[in-house]
C-alpha atoms as a PDB file:
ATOM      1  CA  UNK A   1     -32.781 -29.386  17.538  1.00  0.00           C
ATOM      2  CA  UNK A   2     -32.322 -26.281  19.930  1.00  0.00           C
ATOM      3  CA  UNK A   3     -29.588 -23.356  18.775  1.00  0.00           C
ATOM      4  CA  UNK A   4     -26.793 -22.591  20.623  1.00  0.00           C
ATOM      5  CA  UNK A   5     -26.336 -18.958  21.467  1.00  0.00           C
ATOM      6  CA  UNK A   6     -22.915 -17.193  20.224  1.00  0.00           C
ATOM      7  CA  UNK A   7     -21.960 -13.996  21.653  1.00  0.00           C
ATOM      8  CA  UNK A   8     -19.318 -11.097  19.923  1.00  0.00           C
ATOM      9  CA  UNK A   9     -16.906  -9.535  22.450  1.00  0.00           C
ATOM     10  CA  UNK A  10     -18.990  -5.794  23.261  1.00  0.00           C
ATOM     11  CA  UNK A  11     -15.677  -4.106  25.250  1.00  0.00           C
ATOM     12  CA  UNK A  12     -13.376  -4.028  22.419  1.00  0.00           C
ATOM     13  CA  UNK A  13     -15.184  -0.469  21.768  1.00  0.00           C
ATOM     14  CA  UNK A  14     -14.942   0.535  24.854  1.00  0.00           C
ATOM     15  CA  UNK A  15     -10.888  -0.980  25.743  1.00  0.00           C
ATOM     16  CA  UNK A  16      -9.958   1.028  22.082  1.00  0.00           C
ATOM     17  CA  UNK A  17     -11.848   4.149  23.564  1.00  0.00           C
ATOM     18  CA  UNK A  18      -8.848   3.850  26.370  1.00  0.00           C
ATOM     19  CA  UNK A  19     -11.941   2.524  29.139  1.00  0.00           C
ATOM     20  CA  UNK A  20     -10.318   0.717  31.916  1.00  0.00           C
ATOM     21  CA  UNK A  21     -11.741  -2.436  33.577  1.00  0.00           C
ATOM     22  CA  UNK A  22     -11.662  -3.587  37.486  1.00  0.00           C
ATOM     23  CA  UNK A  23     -12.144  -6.428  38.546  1.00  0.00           C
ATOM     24  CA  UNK A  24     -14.552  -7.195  41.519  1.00  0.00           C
ATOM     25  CA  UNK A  25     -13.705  -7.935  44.930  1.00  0.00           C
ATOM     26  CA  UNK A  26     -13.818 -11.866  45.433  1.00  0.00           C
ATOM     27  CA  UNK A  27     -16.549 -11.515  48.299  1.00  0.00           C
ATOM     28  CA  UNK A  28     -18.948  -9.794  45.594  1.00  0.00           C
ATOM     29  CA  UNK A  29     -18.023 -12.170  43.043  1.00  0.00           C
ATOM     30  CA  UNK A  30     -19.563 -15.005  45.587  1.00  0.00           C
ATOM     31  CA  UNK A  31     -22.650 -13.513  46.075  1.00  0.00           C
ATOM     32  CA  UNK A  32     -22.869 -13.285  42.301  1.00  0.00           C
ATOM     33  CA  UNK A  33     -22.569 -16.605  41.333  1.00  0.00           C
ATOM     34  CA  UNK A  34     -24.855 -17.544  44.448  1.00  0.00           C
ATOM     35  CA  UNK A  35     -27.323 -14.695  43.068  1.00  0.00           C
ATOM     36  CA  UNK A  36     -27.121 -16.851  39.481  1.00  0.00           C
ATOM     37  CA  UNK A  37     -28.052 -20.118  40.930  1.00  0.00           C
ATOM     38  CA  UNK A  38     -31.329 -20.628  40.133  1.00  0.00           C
ATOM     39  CA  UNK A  39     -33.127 -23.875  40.187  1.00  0.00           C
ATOM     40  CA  UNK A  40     -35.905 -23.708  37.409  1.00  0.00           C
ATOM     41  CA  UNK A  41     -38.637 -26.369  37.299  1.00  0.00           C
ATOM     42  CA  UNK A  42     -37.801 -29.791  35.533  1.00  0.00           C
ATOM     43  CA  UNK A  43     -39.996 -32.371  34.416  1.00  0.00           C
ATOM     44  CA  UNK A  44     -38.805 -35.845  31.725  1.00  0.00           C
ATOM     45  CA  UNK A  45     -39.662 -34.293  28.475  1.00  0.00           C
ATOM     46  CA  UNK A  46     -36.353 -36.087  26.737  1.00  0.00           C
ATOM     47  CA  UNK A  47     -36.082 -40.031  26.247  1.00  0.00           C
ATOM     48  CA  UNK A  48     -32.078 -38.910  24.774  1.00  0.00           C
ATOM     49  CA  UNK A  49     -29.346 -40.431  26.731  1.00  0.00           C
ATOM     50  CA  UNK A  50     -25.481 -39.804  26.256  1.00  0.00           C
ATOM     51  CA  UNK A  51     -22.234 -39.115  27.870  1.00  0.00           C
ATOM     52  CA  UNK A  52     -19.519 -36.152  28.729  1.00  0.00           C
ATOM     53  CA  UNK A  53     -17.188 -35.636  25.891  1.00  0.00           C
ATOM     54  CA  UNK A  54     -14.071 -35.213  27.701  1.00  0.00           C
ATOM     55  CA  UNK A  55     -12.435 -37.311  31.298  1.00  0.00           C
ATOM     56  CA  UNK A  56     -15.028 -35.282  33.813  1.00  0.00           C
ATOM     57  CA  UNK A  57     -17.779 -33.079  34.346  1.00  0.00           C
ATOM     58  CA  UNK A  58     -19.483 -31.667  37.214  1.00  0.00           C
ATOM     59  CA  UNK A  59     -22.829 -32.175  37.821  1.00  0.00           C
ATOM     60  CA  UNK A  60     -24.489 -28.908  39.700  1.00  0.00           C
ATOM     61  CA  UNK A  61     -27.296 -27.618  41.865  1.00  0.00           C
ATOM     62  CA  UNK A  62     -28.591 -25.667  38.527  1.00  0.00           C
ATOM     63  CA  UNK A  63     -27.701 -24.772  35.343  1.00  0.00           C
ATOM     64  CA  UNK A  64     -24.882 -22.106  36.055  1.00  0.00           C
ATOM     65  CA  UNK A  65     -21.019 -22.736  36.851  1.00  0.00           C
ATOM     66  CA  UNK A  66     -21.578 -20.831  39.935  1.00  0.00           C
ATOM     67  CA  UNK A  67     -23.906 -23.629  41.475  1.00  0.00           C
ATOM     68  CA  UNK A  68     -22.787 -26.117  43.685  1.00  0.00           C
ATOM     69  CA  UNK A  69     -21.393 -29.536  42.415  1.00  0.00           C
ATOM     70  CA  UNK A  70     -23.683 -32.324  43.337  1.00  0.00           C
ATOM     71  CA  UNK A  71     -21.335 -34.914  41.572  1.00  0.00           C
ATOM     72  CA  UNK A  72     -18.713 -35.303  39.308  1.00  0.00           C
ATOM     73  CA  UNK A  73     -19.315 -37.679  36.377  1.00  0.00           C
ATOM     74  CA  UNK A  74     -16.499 -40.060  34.769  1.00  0.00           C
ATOM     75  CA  UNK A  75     -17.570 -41.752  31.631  1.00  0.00           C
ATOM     76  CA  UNK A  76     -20.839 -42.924  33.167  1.00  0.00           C
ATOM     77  CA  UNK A  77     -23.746 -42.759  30.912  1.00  0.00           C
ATOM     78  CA  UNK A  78     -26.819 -40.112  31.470  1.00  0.00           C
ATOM     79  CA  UNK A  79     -30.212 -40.110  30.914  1.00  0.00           C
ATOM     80  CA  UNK A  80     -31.438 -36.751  29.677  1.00  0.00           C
ATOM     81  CA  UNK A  81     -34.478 -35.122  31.092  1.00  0.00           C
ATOM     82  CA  UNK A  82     -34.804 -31.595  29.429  1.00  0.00           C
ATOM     83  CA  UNK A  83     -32.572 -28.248  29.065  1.00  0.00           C
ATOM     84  CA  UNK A  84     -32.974 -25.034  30.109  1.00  0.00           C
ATOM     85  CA  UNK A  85     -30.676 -21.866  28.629  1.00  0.00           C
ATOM     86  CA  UNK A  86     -29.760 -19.526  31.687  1.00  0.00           C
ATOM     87  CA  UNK A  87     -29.263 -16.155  31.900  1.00  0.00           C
ATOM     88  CA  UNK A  88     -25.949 -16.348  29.946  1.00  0.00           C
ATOM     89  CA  UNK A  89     -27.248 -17.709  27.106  1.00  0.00           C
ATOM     90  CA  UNK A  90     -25.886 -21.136  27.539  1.00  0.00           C
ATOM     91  CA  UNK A  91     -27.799 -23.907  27.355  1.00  0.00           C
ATOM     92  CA  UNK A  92     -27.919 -26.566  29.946  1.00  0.00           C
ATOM     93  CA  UNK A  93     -29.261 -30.247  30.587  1.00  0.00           C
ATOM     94  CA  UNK A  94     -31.020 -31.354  33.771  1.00  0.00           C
ATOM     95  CA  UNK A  95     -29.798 -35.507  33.782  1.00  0.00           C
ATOM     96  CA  UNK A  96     -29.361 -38.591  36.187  1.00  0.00           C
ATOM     97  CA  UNK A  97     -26.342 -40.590  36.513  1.00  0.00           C
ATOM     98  CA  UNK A  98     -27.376 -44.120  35.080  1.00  0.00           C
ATOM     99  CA  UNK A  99     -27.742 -46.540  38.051  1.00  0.00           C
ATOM    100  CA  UNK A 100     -28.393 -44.033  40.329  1.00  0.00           C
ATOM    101  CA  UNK A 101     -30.838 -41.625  41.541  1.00  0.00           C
ATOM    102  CA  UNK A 102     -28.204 -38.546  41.366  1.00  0.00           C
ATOM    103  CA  UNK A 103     -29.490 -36.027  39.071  1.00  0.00           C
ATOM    104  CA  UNK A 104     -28.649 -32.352  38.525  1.00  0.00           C
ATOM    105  CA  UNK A 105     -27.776 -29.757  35.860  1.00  0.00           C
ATOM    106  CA  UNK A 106     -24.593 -30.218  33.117  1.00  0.00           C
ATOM    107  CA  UNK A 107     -23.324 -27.565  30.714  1.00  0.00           C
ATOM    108  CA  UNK A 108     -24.539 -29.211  27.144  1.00  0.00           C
ATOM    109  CA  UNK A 109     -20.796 -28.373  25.756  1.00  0.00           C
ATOM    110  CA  UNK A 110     -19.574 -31.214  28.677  1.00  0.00           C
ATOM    111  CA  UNK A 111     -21.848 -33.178  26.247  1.00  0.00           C
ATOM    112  CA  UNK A 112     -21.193 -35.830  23.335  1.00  0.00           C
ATOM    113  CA  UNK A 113     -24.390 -34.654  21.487  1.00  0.00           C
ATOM    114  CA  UNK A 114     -25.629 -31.025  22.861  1.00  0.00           C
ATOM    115  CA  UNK A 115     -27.705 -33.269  25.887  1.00  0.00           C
ATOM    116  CA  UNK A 116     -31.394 -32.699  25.743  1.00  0.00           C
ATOM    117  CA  UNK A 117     -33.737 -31.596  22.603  1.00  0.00           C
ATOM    118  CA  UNK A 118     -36.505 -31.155  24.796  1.00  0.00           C
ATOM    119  CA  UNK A 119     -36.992 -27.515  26.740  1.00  0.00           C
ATOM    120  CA  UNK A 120     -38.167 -27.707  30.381  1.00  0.00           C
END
């Protein structure tokens, strides 16, 4: 069973310290999400199947919200091929659509049962 990361809030320090935060332009914040896309290497480690716990989820180009949408999934079920955890520390599942041959990455907290238990 693979751990889920959980992080503390680091700027409370700094915010109490009377440190002042900005907020980046929305051109830089573009390049980077495109920056965080990566696309690691998948293979079908995972015979797990399983659906999105709430109405919708997208399903991206890799396993980072900044990644294109390839689909987005409504109840259907998905077959589970392994997970990855990105640079955030969140881990991710690389599924297909049942019935189809769409397949892409989905945030494992969009997930009934974590996704995957096998790593890429």
């Amino acid at each position: 069973m693979k751990r889920q990361k959980f992080w503390t809030l680091a700027a409370l320090p700094l915010l109490a310290a009377g440190a002042t935060l900005t907020m980046a332009p929305s051109a830089s914040a573009s390049a980077t999400d495109a920056a965080a896309c990566t696309h690691p290497a998948w293979s079908n480690k995972d015979a797990g199947s399983g659906y999105i716990s709430g109405s919708s989820a997208p399903l991206r180009t890799g396993p980072n919200e900044g990644c294109p949408t390839t689909a987005t999934i409504y109840g259907a079920k998905l077959y589970y091929h392994c997970y990855v955890v990105n640079s955030a520390g969140n881990t991710w599942t690389h599924a297909r659509i049942d019935g189809t041959q769409i397949n892409g990455w989905i945030y494992d907290g969009n997930l009934n049962d974590n996704g995957a238990t096998k790593p890429c």
